[in-house]
PDB file of N, CA and C in Angstrom:
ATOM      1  N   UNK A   1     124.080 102.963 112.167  1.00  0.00           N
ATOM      2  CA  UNK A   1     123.614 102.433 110.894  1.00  0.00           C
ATOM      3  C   UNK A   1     122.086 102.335 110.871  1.00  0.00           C
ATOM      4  N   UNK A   2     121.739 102.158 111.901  1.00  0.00           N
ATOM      5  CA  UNK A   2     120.051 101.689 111.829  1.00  0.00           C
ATOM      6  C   UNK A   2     119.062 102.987 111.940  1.00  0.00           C
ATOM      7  N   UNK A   3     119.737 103.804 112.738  1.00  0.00           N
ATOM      8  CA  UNK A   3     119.252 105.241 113.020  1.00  0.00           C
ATOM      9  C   UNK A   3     119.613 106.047 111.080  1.00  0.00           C
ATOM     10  N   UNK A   4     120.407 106.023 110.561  1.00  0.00           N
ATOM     11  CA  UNK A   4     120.659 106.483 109.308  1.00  0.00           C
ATOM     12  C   UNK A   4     119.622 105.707 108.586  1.00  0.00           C
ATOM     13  N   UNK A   5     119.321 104.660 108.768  1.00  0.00           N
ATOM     14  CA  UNK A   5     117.624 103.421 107.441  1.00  0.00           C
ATOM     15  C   UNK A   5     116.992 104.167 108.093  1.00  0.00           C
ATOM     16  N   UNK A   6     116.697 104.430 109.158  1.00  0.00           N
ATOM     17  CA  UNK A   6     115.793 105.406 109.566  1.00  0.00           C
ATOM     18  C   UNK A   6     115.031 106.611 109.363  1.00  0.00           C
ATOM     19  N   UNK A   7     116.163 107.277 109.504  1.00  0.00           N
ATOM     20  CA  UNK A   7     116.668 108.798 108.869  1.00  0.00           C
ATOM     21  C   UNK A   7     115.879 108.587 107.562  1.00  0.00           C
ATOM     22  N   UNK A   8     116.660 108.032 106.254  1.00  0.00           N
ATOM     23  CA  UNK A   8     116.316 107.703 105.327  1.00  0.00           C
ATOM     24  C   UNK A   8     115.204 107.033 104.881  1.00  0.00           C
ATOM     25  N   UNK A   9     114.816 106.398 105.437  1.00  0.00           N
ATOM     26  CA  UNK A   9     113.124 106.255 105.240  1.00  0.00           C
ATOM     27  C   UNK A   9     112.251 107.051 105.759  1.00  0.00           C
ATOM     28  N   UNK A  10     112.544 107.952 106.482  1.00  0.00           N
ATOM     29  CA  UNK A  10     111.448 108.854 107.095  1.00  0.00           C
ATOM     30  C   UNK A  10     111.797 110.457 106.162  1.00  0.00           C
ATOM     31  N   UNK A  11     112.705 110.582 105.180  1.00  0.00           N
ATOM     32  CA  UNK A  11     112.702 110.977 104.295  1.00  0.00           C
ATOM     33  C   UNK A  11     112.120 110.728 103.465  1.00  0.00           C
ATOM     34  N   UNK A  12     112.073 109.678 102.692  1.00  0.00           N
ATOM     35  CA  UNK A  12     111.021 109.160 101.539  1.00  0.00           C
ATOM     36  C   UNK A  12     109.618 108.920 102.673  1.00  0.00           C
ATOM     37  N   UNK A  13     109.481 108.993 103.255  1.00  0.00           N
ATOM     38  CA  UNK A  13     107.933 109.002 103.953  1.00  0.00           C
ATOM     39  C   UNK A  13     107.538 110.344 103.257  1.00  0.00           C
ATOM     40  N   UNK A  14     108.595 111.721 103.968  1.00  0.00           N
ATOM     41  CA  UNK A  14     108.294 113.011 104.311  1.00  0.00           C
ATOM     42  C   UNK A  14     107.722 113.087 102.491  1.00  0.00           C
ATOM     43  N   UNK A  15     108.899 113.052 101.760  1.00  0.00           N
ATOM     44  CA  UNK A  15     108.603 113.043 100.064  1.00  0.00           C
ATOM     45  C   UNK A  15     107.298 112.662  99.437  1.00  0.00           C
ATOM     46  N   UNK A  16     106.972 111.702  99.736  1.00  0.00           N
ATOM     47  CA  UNK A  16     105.842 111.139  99.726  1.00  0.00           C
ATOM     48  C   UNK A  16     104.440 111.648 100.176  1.00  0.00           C
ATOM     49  N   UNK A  17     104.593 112.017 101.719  1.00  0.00           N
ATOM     50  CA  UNK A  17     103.522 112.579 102.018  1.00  0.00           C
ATOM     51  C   UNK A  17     103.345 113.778 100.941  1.00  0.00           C
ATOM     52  N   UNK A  18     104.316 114.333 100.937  1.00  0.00           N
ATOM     53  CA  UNK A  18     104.014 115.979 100.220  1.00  0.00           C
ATOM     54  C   UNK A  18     103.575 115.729  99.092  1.00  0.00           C
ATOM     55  N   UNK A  19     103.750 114.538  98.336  1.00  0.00           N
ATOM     56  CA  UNK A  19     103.441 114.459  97.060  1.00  0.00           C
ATOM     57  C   UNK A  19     101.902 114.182  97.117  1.00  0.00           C
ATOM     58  N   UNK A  20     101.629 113.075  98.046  1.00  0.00           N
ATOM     59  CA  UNK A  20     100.067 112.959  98.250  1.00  0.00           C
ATOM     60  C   UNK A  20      99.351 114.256  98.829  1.00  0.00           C
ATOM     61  N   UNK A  21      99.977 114.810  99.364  1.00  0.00           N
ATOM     62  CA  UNK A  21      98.865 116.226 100.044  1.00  0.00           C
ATOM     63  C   UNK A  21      98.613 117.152  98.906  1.00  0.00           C
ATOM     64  N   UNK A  22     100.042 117.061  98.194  1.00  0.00           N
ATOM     65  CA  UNK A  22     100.082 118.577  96.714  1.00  0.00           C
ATOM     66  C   UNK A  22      98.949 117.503  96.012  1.00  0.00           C
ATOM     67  N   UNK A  23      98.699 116.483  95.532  1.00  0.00           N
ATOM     68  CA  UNK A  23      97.495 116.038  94.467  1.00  0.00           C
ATOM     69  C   UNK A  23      96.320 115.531  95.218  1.00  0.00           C
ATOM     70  N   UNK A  24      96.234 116.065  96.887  1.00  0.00           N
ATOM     71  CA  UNK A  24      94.960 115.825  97.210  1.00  0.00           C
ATOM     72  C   UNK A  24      94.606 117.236  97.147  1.00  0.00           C
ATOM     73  N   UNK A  25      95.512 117.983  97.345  1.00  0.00           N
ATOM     74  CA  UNK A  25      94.717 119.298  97.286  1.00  0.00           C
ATOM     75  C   UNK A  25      94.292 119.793  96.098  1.00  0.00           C
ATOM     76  N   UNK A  26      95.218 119.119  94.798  1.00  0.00           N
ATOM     77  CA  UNK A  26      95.078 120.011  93.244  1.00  0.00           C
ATOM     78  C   UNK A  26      93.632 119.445  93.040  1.00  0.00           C
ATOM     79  N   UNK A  27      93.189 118.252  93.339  1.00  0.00           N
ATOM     80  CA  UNK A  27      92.529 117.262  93.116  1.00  0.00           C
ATOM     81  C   UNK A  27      91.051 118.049  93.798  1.00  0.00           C
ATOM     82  N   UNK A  28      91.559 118.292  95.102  1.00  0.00           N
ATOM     83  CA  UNK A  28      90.189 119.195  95.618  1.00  0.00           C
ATOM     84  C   UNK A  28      89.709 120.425  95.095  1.00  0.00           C
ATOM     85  N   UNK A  29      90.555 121.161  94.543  1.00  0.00           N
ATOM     86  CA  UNK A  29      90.880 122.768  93.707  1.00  0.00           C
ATOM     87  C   UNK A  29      89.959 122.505  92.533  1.00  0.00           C
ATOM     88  N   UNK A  30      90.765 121.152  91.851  1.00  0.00           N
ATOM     89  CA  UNK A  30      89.844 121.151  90.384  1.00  0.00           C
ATOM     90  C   UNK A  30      88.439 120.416  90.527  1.00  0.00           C
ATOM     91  N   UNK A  31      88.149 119.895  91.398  1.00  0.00           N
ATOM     92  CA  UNK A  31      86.938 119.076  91.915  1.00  0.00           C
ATOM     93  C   UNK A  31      85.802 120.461  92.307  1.00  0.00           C
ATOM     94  N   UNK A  32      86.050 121.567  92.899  1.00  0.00           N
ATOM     95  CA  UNK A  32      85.589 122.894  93.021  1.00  0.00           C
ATOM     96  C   UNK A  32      85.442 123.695  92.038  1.00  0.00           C
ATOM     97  N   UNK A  33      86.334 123.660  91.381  1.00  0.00           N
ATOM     98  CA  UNK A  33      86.188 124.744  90.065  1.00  0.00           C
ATOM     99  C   UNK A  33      85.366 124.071  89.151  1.00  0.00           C
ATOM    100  N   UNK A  34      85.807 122.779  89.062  1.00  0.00           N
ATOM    101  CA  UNK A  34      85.063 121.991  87.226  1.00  0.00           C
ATOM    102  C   UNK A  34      83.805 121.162  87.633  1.00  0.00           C
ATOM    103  N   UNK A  35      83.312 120.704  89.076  1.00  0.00           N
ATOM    104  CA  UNK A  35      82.376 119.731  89.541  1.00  0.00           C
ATOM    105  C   UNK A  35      80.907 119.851  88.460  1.00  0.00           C
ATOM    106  N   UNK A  36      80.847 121.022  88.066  1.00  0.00           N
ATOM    107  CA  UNK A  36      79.637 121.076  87.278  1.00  0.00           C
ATOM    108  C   UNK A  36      79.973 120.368  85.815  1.00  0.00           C
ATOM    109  N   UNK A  37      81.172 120.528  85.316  1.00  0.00           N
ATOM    110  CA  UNK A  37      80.882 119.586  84.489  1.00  0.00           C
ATOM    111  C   UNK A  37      81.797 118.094  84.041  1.00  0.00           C
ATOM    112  N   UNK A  38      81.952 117.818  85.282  1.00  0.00           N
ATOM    113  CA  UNK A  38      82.215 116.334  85.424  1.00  0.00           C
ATOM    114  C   UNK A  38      81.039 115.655  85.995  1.00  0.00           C
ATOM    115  N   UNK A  39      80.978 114.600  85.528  1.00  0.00           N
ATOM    116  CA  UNK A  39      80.262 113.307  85.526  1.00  0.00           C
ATOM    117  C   UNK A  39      79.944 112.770  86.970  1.00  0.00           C
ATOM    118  N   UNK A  40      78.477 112.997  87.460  1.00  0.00           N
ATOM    119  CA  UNK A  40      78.636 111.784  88.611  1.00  0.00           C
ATOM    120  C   UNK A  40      79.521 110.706  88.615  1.00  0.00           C
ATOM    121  N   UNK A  41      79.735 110.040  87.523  1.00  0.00           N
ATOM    122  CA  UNK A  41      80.580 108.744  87.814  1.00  0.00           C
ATOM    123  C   UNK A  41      82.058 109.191  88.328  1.00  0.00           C
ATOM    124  N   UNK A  42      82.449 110.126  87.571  1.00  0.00           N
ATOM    125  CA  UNK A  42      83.627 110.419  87.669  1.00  0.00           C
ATOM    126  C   UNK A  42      84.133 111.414  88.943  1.00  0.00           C
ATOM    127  N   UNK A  43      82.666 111.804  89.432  1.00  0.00           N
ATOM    128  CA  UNK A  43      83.233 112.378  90.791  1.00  0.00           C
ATOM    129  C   UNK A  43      83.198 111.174  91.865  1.00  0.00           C
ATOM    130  N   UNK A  44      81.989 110.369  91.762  1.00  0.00           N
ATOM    131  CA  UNK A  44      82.465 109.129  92.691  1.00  0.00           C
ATOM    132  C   UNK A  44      83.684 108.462  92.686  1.00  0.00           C
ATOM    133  N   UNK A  45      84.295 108.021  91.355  1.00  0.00           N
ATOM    134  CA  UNK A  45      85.513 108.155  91.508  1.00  0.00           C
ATOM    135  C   UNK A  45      86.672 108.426  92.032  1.00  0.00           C
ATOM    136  N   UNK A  46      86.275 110.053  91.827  1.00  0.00           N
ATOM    137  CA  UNK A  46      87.538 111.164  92.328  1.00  0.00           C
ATOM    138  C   UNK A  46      87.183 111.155  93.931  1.00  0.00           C
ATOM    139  N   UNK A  47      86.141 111.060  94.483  1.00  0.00           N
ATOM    140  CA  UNK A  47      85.738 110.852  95.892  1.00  0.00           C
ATOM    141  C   UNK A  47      87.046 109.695  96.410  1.00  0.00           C
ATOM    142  N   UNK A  48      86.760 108.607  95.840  1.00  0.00           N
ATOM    143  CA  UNK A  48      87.271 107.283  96.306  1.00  0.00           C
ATOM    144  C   UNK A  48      88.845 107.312  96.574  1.00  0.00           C
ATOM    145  N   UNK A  49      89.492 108.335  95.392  1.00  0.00           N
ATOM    146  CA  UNK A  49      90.992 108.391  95.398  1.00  0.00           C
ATOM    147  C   UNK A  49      91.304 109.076  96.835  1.00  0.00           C
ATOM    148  N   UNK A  50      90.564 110.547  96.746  1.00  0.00           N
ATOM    149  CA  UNK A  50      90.579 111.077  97.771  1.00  0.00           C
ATOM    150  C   UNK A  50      90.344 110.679  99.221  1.00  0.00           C
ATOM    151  N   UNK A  51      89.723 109.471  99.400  1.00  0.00           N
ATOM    152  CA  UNK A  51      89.718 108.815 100.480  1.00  0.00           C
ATOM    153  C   UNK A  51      90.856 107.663 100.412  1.00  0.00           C
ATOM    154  N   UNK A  52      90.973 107.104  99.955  1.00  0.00           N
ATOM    155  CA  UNK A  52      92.424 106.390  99.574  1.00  0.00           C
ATOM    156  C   UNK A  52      93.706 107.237 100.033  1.00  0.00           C
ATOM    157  N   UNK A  53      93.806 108.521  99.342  1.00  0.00           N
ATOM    158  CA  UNK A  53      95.004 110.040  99.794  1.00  0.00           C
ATOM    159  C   UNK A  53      94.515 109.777 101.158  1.00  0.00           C
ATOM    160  N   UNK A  54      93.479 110.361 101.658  1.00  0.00           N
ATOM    161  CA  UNK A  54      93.523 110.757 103.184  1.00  0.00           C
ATOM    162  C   UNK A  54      93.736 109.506 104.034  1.00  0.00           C
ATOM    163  N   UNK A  55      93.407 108.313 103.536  1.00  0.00           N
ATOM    164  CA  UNK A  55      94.268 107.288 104.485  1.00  0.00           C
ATOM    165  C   UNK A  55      95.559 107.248 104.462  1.00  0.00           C
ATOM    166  N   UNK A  56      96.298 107.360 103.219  1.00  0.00           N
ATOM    167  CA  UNK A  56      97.716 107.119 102.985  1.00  0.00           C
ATOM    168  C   UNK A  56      98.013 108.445 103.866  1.00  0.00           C
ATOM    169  N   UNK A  57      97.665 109.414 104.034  1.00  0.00           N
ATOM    170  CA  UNK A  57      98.290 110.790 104.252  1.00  0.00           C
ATOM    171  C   UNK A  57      98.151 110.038 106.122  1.00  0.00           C
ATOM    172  N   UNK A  58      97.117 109.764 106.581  1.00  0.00           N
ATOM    173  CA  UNK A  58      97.348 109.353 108.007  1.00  0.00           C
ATOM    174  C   UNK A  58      97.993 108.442 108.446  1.00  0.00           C
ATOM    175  N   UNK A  59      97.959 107.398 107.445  1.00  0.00           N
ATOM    176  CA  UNK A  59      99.251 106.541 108.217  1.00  0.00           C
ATOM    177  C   UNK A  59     100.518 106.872 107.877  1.00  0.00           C
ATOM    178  N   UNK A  60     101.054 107.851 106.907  1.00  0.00           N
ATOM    179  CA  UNK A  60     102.293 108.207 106.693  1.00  0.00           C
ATOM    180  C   UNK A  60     102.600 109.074 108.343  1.00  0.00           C
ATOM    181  N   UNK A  61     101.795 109.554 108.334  1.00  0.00           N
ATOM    182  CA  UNK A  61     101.979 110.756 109.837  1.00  0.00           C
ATOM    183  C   UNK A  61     102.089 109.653 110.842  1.00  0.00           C
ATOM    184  N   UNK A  62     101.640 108.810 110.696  1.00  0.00           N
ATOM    185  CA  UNK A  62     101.852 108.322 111.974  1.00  0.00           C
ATOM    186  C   UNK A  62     102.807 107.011 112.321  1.00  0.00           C
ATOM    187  N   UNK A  63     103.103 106.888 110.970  1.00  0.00           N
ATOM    188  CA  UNK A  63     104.513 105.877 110.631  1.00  0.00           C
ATOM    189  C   UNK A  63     105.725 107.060 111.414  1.00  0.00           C
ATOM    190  N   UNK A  64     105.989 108.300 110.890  1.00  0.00           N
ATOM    191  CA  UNK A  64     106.749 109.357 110.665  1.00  0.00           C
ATOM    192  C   UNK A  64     106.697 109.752 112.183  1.00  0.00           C
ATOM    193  N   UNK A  65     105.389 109.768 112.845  1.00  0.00           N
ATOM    194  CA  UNK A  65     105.585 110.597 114.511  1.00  0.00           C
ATOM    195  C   UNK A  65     105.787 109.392 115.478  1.00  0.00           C
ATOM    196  N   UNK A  66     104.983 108.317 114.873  1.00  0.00           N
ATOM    197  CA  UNK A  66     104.936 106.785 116.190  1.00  0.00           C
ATOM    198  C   UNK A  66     105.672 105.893 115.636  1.00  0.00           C
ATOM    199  N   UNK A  67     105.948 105.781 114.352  1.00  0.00           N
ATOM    200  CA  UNK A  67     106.749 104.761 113.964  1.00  0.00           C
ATOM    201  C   UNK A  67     105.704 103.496 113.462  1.00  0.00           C
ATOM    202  N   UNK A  68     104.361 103.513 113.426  1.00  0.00           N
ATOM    203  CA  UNK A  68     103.532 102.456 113.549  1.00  0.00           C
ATOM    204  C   UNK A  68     102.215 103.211 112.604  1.00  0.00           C
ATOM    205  N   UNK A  69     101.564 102.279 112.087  1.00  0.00           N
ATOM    206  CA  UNK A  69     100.515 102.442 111.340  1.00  0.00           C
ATOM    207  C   UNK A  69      99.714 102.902 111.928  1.00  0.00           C
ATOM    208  N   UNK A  70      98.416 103.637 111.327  1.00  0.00           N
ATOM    209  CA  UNK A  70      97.833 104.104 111.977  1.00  0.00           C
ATOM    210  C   UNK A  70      96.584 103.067 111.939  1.00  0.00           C
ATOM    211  N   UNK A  71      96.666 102.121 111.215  1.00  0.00           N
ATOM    212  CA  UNK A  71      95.288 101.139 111.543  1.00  0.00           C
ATOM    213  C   UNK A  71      95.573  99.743 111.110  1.00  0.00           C
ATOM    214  N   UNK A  72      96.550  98.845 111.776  1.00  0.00           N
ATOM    215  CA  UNK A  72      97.110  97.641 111.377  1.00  0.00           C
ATOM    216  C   UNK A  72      96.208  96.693 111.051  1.00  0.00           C
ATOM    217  N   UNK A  73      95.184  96.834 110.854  1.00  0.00           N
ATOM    218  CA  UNK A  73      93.960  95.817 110.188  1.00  0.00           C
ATOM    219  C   UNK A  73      93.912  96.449 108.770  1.00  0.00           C
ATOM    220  N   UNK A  74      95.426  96.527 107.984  1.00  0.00           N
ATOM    221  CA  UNK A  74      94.981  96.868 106.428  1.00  0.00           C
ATOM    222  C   UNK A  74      93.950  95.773 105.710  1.00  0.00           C
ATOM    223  N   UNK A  75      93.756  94.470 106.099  1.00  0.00           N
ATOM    224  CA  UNK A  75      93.579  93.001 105.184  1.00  0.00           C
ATOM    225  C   UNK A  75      92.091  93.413 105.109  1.00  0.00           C
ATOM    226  N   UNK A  76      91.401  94.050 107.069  1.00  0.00           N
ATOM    227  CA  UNK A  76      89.955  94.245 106.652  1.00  0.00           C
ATOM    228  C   UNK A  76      89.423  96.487 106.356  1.00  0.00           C
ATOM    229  N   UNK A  77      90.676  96.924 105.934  1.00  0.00           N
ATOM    230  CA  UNK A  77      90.116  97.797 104.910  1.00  0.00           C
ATOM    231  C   UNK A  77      90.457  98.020 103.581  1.00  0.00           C
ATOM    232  N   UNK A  78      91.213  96.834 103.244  1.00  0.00           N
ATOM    233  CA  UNK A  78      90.969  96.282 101.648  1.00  0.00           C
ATOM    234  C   UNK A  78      89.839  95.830 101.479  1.00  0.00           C
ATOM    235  N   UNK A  79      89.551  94.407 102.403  1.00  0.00           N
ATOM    236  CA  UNK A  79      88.207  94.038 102.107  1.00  0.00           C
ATOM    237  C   UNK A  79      87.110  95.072 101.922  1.00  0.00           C
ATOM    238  N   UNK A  80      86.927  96.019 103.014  1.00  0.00           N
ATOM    239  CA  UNK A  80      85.573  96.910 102.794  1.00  0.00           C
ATOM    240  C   UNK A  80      85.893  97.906 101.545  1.00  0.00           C
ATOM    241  N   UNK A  81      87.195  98.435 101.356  1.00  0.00           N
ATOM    242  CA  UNK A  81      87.327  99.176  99.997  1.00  0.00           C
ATOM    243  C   UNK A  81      86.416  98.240  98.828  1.00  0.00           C
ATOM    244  N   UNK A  82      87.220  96.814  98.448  1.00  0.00           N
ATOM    245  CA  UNK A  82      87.088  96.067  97.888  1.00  0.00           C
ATOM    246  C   UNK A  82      85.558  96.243  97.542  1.00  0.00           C
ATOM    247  N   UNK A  83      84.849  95.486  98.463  1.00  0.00           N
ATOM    248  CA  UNK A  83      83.217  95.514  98.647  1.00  0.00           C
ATOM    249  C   UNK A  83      82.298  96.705  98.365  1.00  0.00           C
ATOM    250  N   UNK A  84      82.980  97.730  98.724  1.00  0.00           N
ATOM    251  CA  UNK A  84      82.115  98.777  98.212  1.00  0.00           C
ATOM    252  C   UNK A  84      82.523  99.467  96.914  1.00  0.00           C
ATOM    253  N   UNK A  85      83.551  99.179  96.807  1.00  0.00           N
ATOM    254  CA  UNK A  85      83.834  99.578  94.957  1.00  0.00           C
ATOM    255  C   UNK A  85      83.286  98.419  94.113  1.00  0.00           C
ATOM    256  N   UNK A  86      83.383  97.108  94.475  1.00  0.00           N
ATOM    257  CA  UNK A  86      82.364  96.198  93.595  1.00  0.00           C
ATOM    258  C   UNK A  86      81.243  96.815  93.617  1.00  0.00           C
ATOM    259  N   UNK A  87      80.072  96.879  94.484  1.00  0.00           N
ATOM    260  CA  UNK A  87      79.029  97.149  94.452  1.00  0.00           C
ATOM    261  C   UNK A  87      78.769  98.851  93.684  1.00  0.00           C
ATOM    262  N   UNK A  88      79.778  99.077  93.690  1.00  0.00           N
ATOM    263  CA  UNK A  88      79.943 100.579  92.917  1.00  0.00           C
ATOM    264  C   UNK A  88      79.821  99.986  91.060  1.00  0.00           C
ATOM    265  N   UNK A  89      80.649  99.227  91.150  1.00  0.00           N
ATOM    266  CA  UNK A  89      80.928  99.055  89.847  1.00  0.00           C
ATOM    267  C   UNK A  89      79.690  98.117  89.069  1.00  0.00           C
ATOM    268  N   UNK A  90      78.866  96.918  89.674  1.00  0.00           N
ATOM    269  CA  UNK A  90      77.987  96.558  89.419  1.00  0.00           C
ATOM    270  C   UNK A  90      76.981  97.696  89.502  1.00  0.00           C
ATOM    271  N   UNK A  91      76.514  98.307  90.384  1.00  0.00           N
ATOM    272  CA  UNK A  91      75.532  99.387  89.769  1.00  0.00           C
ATOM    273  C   UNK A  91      75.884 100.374  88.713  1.00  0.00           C
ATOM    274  N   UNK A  92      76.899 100.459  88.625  1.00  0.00           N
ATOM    275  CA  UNK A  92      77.522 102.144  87.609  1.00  0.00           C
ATOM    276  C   UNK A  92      77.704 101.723  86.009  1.00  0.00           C
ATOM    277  N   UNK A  93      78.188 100.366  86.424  1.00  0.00           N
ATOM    278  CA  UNK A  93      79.506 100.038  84.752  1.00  0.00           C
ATOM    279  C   UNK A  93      79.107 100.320  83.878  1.00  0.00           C
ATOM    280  N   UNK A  94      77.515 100.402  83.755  1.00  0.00           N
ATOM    281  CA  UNK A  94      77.271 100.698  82.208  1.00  0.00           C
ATOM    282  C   UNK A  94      76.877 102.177  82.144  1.00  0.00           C
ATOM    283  N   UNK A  95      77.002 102.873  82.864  1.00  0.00           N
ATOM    284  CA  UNK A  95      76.851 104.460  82.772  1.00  0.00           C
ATOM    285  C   UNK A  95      78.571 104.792  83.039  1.00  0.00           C
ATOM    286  N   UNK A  96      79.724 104.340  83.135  1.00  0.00           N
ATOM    287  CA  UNK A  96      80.830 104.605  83.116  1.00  0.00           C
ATOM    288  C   UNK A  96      81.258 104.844  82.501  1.00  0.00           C
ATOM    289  N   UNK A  97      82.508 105.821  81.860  1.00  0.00           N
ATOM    290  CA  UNK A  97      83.245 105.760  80.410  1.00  0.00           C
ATOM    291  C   UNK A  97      84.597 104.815  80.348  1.00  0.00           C
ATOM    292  N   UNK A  98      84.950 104.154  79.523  1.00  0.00           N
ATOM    293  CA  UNK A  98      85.335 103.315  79.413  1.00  0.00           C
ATOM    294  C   UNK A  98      86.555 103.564  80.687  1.00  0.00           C
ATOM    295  N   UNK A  99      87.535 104.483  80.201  1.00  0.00           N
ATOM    296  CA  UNK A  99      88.864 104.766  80.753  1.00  0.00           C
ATOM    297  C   UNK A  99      88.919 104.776  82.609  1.00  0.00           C
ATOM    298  N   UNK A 100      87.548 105.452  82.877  1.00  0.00           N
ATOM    299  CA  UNK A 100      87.320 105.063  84.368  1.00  0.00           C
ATOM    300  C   UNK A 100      87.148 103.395  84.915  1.00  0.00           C
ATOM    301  N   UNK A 101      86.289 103.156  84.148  1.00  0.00           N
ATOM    302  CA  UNK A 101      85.877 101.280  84.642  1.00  0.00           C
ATOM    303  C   UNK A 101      87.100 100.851  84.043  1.00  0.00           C
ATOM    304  N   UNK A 102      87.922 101.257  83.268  1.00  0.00           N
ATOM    305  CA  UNK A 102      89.231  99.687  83.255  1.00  0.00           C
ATOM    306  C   UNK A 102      89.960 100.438  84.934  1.00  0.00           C
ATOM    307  N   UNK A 103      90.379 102.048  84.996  1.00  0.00           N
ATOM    308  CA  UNK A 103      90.938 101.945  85.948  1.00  0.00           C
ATOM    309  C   UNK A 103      90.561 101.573  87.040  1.00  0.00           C
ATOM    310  N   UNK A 104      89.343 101.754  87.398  1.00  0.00           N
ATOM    311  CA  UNK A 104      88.479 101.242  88.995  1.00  0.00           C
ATOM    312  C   UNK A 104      88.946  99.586  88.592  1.00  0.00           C
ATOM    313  N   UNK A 105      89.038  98.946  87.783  1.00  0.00           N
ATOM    314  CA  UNK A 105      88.785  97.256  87.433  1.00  0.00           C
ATOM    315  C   UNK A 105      90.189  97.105  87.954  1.00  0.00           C
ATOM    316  N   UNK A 106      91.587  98.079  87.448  1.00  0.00           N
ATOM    317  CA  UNK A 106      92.009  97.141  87.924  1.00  0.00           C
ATOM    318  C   UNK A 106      92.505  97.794  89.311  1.00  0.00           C
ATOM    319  N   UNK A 107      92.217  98.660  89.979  1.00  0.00           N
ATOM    320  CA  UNK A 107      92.375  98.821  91.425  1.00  0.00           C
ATOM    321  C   UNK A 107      92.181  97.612  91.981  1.00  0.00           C
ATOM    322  N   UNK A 108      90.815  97.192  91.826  1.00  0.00           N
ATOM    323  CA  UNK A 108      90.289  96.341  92.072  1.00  0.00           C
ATOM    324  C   UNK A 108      91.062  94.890  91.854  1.00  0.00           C
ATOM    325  N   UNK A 109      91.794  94.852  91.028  1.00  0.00           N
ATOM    326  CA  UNK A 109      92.833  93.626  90.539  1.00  0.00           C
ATOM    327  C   UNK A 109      93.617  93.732  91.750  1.00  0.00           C
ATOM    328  N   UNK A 110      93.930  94.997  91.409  1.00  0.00           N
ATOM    329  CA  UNK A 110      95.289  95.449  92.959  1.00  0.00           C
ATOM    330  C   UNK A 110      95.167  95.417  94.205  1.00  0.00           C
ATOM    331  N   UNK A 111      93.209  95.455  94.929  1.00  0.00           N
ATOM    332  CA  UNK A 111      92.768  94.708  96.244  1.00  0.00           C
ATOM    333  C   UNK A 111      93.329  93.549  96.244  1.00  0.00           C
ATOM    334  N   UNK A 112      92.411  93.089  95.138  1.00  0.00           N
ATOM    335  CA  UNK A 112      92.585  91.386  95.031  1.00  0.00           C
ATOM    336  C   UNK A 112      94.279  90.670  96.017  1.00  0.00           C
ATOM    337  N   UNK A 113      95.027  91.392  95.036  1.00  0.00           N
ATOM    338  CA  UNK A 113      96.325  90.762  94.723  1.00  0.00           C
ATOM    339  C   UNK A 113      97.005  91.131  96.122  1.00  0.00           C
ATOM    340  N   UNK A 114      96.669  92.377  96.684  1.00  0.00           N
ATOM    341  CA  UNK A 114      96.917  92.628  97.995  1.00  0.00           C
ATOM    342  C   UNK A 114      96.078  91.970  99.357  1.00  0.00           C
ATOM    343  N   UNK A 115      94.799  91.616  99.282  1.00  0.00           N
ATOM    344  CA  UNK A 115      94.103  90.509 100.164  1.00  0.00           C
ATOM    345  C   UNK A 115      94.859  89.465 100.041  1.00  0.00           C
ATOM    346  N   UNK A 116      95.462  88.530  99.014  1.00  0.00           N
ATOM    347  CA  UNK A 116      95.798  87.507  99.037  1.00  0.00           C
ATOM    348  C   UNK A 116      97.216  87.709  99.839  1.00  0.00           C
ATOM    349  N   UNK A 117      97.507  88.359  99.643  1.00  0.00           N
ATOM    350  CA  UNK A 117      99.225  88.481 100.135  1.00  0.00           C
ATOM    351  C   UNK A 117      99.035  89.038 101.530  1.00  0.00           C
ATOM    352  N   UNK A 118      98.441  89.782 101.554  1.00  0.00           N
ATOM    353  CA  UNK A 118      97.851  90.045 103.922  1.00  0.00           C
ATOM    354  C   UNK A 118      97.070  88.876 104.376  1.00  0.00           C
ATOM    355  N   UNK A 119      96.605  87.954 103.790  1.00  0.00           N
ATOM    356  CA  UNK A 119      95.557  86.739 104.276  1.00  0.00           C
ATOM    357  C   UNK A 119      96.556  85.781 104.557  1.00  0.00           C
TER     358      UNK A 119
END
């Protein structure tokens, strides 16, 4: 029974990963082709997700090969996400377009709400 939750979660891992690798890569494809005419803001942005993907993509691998995270101090790389997307957002917000700063705002809701619950 426990080897089958197993099984089965390391299925939805596998699902998962693939889904994050297929939109880190589309994500890198169109970041190459269109970069000239997207927005500094909006490539800092697209930077940030993409580092967000490549963490999720490493600890999925290593949930999936070791069974264990690949960096069990999530509480202090929320915090530094946290901290450096504030300071992103206080320098940028008013050169932002709207639809980016509500979504960075509420990532940022979603640190929040996740610090409190790892603290």
């Amino acid at each position: 029974m426990k080897n089958e939750n197993l099984n089965a979660e390391n299925a939805r891992r596998i699902d998962e990963l693939i889904d994050i690798v297929e939109k880190h890569t589309r994500t890198e494809r169109h970041l190459e082709q269109h970069s000239d005419i997207t927005s500094p803001e909006q490539i800092e942005h697209v930077k940030e997700i993409q580092k967000d993907r490549e963490y999720r993509i490493e600890n999925l691998k290593n949930i999936i090969a070791y069974g264990q995270h690949s960096n069990d101090n999530e509480l202090e790389n929320l915090e530094k996400n946290y901290h450096y997307t504030q300071n992103y957002l206080d320098q940028n917000k008013n050169h932002m377009n709207k639809q980016d700063l509500e979504k960075a705002i509420e990532k940022q809701n979603h640190r929040k709400d996740q610090m409190k619950f790892l603290d």
